[in-house]
N, C-alpha and C. Protein backbone atom coordinates (compact mmCIF):
# COMPACT_ATOMS: atom_id res chain seq x y z
N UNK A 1 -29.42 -4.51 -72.21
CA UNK A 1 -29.85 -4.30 -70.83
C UNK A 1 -28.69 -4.62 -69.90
N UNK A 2 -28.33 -3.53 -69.30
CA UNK A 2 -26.96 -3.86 -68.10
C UNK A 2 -27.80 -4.13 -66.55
N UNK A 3 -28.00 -4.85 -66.85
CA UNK A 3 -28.81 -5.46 -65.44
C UNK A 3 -28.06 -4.88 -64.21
N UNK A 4 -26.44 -5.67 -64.15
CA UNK A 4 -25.88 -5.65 -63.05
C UNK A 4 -25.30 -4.35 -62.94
N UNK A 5 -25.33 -3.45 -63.76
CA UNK A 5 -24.95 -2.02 -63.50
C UNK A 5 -25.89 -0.90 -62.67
N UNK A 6 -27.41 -1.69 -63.40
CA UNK A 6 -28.56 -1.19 -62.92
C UNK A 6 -28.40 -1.48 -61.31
N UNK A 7 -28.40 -2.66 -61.15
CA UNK A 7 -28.26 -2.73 -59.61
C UNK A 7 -27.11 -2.05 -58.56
N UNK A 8 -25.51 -2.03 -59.29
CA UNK A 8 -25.23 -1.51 -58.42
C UNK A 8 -25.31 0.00 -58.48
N UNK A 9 -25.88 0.45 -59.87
CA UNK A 9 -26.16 2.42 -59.79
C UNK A 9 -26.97 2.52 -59.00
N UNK A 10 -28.16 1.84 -58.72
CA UNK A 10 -29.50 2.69 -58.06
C UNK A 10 -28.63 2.16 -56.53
N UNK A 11 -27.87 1.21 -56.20
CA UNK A 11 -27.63 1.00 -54.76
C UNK A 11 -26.65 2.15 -54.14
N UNK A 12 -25.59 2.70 -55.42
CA UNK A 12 -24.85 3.66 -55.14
C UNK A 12 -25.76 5.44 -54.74
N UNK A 13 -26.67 5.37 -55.32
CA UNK A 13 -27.74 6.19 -55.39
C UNK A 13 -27.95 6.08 -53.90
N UNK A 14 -28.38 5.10 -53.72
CA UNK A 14 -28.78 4.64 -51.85
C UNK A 14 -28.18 5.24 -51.20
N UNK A 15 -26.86 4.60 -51.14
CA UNK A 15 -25.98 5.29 -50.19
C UNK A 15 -25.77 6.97 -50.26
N UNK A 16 -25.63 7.31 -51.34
CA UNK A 16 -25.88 8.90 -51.54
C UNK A 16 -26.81 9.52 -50.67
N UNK A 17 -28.14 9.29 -51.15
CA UNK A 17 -28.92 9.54 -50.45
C UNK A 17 -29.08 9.72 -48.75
N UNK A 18 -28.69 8.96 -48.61
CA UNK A 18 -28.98 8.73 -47.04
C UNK A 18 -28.25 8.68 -46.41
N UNK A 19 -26.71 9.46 -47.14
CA UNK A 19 -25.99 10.33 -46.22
C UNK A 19 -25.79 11.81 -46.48
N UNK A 20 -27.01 11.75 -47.08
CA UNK A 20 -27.35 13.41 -47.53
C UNK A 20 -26.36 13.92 -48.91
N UNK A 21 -25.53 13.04 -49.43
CA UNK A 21 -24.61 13.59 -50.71
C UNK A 21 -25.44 13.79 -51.70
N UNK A 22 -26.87 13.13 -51.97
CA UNK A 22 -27.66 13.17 -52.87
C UNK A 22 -28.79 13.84 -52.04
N UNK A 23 -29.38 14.65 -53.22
CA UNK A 23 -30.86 15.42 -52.32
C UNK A 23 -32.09 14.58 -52.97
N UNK A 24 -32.02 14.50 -54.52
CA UNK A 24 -33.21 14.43 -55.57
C UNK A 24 -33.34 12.79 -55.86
N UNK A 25 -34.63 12.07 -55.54
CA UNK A 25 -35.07 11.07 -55.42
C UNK A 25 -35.49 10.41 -56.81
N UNK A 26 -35.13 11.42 -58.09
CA UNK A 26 -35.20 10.93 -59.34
C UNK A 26 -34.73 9.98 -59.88
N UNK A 27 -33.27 9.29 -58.93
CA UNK A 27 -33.02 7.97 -59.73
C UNK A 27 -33.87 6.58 -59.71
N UNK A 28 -34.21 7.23 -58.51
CA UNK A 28 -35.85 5.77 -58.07
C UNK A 28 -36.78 6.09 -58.95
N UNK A 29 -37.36 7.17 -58.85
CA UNK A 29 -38.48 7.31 -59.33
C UNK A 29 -38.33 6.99 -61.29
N UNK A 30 -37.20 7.39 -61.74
CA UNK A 30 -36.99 6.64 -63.42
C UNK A 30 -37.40 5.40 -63.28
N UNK A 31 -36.67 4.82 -62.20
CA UNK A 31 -36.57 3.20 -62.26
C UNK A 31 -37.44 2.02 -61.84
N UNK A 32 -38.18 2.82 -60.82
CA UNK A 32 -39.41 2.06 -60.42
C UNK A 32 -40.49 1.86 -61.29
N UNK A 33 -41.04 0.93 -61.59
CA UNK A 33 -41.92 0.65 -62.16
C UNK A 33 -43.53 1.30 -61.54
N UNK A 34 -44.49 1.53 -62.85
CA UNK A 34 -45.79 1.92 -61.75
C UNK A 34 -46.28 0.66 -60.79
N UNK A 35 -46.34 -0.33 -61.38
CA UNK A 35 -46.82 -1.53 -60.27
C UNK A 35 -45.68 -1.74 -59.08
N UNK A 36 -44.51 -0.99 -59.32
CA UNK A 36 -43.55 -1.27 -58.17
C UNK A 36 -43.95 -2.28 -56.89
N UNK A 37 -43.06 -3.26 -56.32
CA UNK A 37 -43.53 -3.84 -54.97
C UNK A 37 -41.89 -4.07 -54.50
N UNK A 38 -41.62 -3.89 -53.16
CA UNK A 38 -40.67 -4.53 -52.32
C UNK A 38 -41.01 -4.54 -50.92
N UNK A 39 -40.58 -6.43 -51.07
CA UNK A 39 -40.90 -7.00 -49.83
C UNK A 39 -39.57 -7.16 -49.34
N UNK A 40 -39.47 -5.78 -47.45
CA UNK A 40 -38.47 -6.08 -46.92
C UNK A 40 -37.80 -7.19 -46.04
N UNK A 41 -37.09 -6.61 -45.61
CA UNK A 41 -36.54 -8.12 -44.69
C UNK A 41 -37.25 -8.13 -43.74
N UNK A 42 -37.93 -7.44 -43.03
CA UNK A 42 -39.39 -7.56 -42.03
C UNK A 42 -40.11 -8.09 -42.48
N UNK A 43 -40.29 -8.37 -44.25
CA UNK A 43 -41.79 -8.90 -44.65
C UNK A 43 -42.70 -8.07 -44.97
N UNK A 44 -42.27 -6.97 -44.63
CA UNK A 44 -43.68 -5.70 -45.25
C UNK A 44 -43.23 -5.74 -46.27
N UNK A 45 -44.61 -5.82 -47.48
CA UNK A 45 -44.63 -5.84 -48.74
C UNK A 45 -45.42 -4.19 -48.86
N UNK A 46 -44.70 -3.47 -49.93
CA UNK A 46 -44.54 -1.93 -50.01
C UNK A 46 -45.06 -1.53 -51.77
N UNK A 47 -45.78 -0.80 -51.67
CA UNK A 47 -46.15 -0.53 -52.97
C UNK A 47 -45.17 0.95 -53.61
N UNK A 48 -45.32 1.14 -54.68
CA UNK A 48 -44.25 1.88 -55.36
C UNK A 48 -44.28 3.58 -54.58
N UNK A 49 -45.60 3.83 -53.81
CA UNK A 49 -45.31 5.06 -53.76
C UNK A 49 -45.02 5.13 -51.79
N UNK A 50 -45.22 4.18 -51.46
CA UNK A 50 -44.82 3.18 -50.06
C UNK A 50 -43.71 3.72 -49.81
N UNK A 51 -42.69 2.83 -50.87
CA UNK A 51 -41.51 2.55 -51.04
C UNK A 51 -40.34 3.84 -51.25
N UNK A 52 -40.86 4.74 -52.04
CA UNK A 52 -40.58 5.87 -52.85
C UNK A 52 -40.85 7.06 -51.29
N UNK A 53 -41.55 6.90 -50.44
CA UNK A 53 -41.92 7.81 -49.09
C UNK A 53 -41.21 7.39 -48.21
N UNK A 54 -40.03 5.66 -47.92
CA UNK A 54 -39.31 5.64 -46.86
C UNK A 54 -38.28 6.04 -47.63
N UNK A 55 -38.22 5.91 -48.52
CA UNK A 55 -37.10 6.59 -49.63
C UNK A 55 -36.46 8.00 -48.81
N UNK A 56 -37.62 8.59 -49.42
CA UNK A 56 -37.42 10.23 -49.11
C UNK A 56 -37.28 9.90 -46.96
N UNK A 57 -38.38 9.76 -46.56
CA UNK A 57 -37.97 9.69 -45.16
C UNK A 57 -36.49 9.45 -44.67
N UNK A 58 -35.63 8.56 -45.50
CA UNK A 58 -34.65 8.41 -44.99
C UNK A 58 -33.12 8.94 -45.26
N UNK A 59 -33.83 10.48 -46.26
CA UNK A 59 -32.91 11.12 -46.37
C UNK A 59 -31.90 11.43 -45.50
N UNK A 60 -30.10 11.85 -45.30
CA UNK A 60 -29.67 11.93 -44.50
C UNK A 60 -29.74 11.49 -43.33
N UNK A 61 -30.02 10.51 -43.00
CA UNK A 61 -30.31 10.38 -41.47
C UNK A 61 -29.07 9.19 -40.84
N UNK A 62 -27.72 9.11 -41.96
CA UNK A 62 -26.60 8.59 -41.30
C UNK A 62 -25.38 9.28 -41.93
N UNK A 63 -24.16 9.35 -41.29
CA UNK A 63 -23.21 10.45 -41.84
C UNK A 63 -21.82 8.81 -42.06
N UNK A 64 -22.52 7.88 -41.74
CA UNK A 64 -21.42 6.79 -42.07
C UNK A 64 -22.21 5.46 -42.59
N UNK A 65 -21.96 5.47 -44.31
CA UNK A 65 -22.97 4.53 -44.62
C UNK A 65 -22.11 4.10 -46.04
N UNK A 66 -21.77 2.54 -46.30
CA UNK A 66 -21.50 1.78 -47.65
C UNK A 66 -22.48 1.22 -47.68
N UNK A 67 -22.59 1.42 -49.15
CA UNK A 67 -23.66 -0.08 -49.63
C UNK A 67 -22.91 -0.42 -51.07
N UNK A 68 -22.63 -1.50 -50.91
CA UNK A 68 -21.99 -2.35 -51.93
C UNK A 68 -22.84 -3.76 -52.15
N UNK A 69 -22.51 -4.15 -53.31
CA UNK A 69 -23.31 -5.28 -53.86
C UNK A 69 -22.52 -6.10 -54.67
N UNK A 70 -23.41 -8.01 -54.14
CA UNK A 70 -21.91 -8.89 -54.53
C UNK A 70 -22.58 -10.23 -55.17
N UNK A 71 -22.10 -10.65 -55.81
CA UNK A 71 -22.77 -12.09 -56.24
C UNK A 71 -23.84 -11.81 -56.82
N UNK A 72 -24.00 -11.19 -57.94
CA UNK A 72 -25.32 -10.93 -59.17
C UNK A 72 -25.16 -12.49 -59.94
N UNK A 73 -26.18 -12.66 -59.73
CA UNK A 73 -26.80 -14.13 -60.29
C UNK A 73 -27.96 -14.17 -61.24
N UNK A 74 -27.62 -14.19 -62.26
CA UNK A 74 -28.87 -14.31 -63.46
C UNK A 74 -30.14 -15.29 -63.30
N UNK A 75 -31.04 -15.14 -63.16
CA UNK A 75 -31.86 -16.57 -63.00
C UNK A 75 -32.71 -16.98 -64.14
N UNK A 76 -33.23 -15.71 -64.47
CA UNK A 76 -34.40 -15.98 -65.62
C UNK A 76 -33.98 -14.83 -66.63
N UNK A 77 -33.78 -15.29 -67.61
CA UNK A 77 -34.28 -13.28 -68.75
C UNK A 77 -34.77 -13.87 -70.19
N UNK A 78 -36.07 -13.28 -70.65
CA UNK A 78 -36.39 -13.23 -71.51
C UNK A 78 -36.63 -11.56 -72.39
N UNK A 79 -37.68 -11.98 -73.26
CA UNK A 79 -38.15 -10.64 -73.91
C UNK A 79 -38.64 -9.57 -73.12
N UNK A 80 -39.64 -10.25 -71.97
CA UNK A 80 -40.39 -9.31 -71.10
C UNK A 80 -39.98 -9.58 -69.71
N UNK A 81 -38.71 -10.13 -69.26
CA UNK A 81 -38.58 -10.16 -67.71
C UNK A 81 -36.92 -10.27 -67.55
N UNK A 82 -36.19 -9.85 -66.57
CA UNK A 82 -35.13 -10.44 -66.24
C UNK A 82 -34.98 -10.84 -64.43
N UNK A 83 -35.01 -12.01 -64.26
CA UNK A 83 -35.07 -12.08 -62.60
C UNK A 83 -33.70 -12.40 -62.12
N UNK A 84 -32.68 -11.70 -61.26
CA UNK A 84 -31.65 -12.00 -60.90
C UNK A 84 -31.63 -11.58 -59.24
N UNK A 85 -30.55 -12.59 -58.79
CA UNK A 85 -30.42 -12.23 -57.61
C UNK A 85 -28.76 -11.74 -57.14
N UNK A 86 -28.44 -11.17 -55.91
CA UNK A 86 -27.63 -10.28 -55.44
C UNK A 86 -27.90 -10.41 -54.20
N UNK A 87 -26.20 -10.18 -53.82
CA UNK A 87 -26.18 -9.46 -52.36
C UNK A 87 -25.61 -8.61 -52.01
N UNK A 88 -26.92 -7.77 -50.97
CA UNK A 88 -26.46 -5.85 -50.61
C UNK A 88 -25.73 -6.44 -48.89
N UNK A 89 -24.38 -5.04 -49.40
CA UNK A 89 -24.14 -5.36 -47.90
C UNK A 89 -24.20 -3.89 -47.62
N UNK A 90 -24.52 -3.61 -46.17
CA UNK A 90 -24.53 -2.14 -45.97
C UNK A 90 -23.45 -1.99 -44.66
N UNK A 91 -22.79 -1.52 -44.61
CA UNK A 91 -21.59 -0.96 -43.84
C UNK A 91 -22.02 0.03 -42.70
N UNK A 92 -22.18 0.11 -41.56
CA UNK A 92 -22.63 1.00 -40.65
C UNK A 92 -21.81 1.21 -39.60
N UNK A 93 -21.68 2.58 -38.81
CA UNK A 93 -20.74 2.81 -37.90
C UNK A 93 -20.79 1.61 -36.60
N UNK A 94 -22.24 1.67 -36.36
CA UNK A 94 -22.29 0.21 -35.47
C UNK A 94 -22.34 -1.01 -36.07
N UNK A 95 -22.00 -1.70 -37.35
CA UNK A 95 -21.74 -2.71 -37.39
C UNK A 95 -22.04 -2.56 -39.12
N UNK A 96 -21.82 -3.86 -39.79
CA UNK A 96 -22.72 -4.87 -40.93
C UNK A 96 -23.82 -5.18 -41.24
N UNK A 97 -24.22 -5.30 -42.16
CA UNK A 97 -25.24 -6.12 -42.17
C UNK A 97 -25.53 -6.68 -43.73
N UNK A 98 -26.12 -7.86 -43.99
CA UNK A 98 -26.25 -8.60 -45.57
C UNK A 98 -27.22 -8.70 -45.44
N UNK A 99 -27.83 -8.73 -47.10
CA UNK A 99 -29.18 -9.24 -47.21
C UNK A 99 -29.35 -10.12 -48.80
N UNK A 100 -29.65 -10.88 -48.93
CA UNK A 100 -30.04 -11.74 -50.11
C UNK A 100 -31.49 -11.00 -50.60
N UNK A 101 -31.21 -10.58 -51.84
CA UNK A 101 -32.19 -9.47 -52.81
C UNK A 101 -32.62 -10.32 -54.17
N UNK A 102 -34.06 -10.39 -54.47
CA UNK A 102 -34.02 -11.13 -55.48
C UNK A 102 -34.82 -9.97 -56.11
N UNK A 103 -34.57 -9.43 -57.51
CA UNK A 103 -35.09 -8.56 -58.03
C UNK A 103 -35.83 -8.84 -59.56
N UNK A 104 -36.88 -8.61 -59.78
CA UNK A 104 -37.59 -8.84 -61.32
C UNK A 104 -37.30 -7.73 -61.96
N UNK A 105 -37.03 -7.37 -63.23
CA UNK A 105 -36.45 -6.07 -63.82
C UNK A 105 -37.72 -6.45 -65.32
N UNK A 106 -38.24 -5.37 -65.75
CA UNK A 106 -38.71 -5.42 -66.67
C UNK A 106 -38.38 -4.64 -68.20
N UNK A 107 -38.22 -4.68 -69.43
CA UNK A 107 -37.42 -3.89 -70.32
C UNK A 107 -38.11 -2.51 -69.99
N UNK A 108 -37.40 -1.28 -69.93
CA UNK A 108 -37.98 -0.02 -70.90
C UNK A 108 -36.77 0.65 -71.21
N UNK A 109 -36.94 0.99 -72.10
CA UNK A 109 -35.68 1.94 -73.01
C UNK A 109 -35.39 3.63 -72.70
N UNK A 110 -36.35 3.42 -72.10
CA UNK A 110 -36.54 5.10 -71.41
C UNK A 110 -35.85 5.22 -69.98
N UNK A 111 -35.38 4.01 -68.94
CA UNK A 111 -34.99 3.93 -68.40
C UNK A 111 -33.58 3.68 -68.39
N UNK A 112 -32.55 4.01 -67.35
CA UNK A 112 -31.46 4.36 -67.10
C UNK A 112 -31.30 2.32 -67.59
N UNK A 113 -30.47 2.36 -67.98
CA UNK A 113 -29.68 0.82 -68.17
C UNK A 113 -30.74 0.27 -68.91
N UNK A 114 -32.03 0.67 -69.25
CA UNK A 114 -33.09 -0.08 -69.79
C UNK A 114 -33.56 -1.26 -69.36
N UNK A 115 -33.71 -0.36 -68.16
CA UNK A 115 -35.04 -1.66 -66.76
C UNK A 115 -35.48 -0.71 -66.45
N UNK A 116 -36.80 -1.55 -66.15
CA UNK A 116 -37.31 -0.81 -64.56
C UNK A 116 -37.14 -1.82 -63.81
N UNK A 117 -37.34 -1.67 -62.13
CA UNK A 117 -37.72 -2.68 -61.39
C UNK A 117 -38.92 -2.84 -60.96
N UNK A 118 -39.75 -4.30 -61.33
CA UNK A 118 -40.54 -4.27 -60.84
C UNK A 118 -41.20 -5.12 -59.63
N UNK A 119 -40.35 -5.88 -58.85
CA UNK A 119 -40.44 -6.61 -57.78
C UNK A 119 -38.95 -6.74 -56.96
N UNK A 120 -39.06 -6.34 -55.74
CA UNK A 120 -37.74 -6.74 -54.86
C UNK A 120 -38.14 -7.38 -53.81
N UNK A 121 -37.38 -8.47 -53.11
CA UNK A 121 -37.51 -9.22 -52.24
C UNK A 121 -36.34 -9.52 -51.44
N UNK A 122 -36.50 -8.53 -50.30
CA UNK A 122 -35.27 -9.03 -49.22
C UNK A 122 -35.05 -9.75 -47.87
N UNK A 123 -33.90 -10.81 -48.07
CA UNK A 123 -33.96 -11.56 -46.54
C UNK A 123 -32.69 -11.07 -45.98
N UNK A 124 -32.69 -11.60 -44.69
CA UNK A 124 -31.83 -11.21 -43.78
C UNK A 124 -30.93 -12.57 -44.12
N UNK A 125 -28.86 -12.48 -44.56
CA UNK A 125 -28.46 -13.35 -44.28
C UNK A 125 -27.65 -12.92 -43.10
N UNK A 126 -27.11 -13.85 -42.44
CA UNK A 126 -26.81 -14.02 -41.05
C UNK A 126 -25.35 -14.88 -41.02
């Protein structure tokens, strides 16, 4: 299981996306789990098909966008879980911004790096 590859492919995916270089929303949808949940840095907690609809909503809608990811931190991994944390930074024409991401990954072999994700949790660091 490449955990930390997993995280930064689907984040590179992100950025694709939502500067229109990517059209097809299939790398989420492999990777998300059916119970999917992410709680953003607002605190709205989002269910998988929630999550998967601001997805698509936010196709193209910036023409200047990094997202890079730093400090992958292992916390827990067993047979049936791996919980690690990370930080996304996203690069924007008007400014920065970080966020501290704690993510639960669960095995499947059918999936890209052999995870899914099945819990994300993001805060605002400052």
């Amino acid at each position: 299981m490449r955990w930390r590859e997993e995280v930064d492919e689907l984040h590179q995916f992100f950025e694709a996306y939502f500067l229109g270089t990517e059209s097809s929303i299939e790398r989420a949808e492999a990777v998300f789990a059916p119970e999917f949940r992410f709680v953003s840095v607002s605190g709205i907690d989002s269910d998988r098909a929630s999550t998967l609809q601001m997805i698509t909503d936010g196709h193209a809608h910036t023409s200047n966008l990094t997202i890079t990811t730093s400090d992958h931190r292992l916390i827990l991994h067993t047979d049936e879980v791996l919980v690690a944390t990370y930080i996304e930074h996203h690069q924007l024409s008007e400014g920065a911004n970080h966020r501290l991401s704690t993510v639960v990954f669960v095995p499947d072999a059918t999936a890209p790096n052999g995870l899914q994700w099945k819990h994300v949790h993001e805060t605002w660091i400052t």
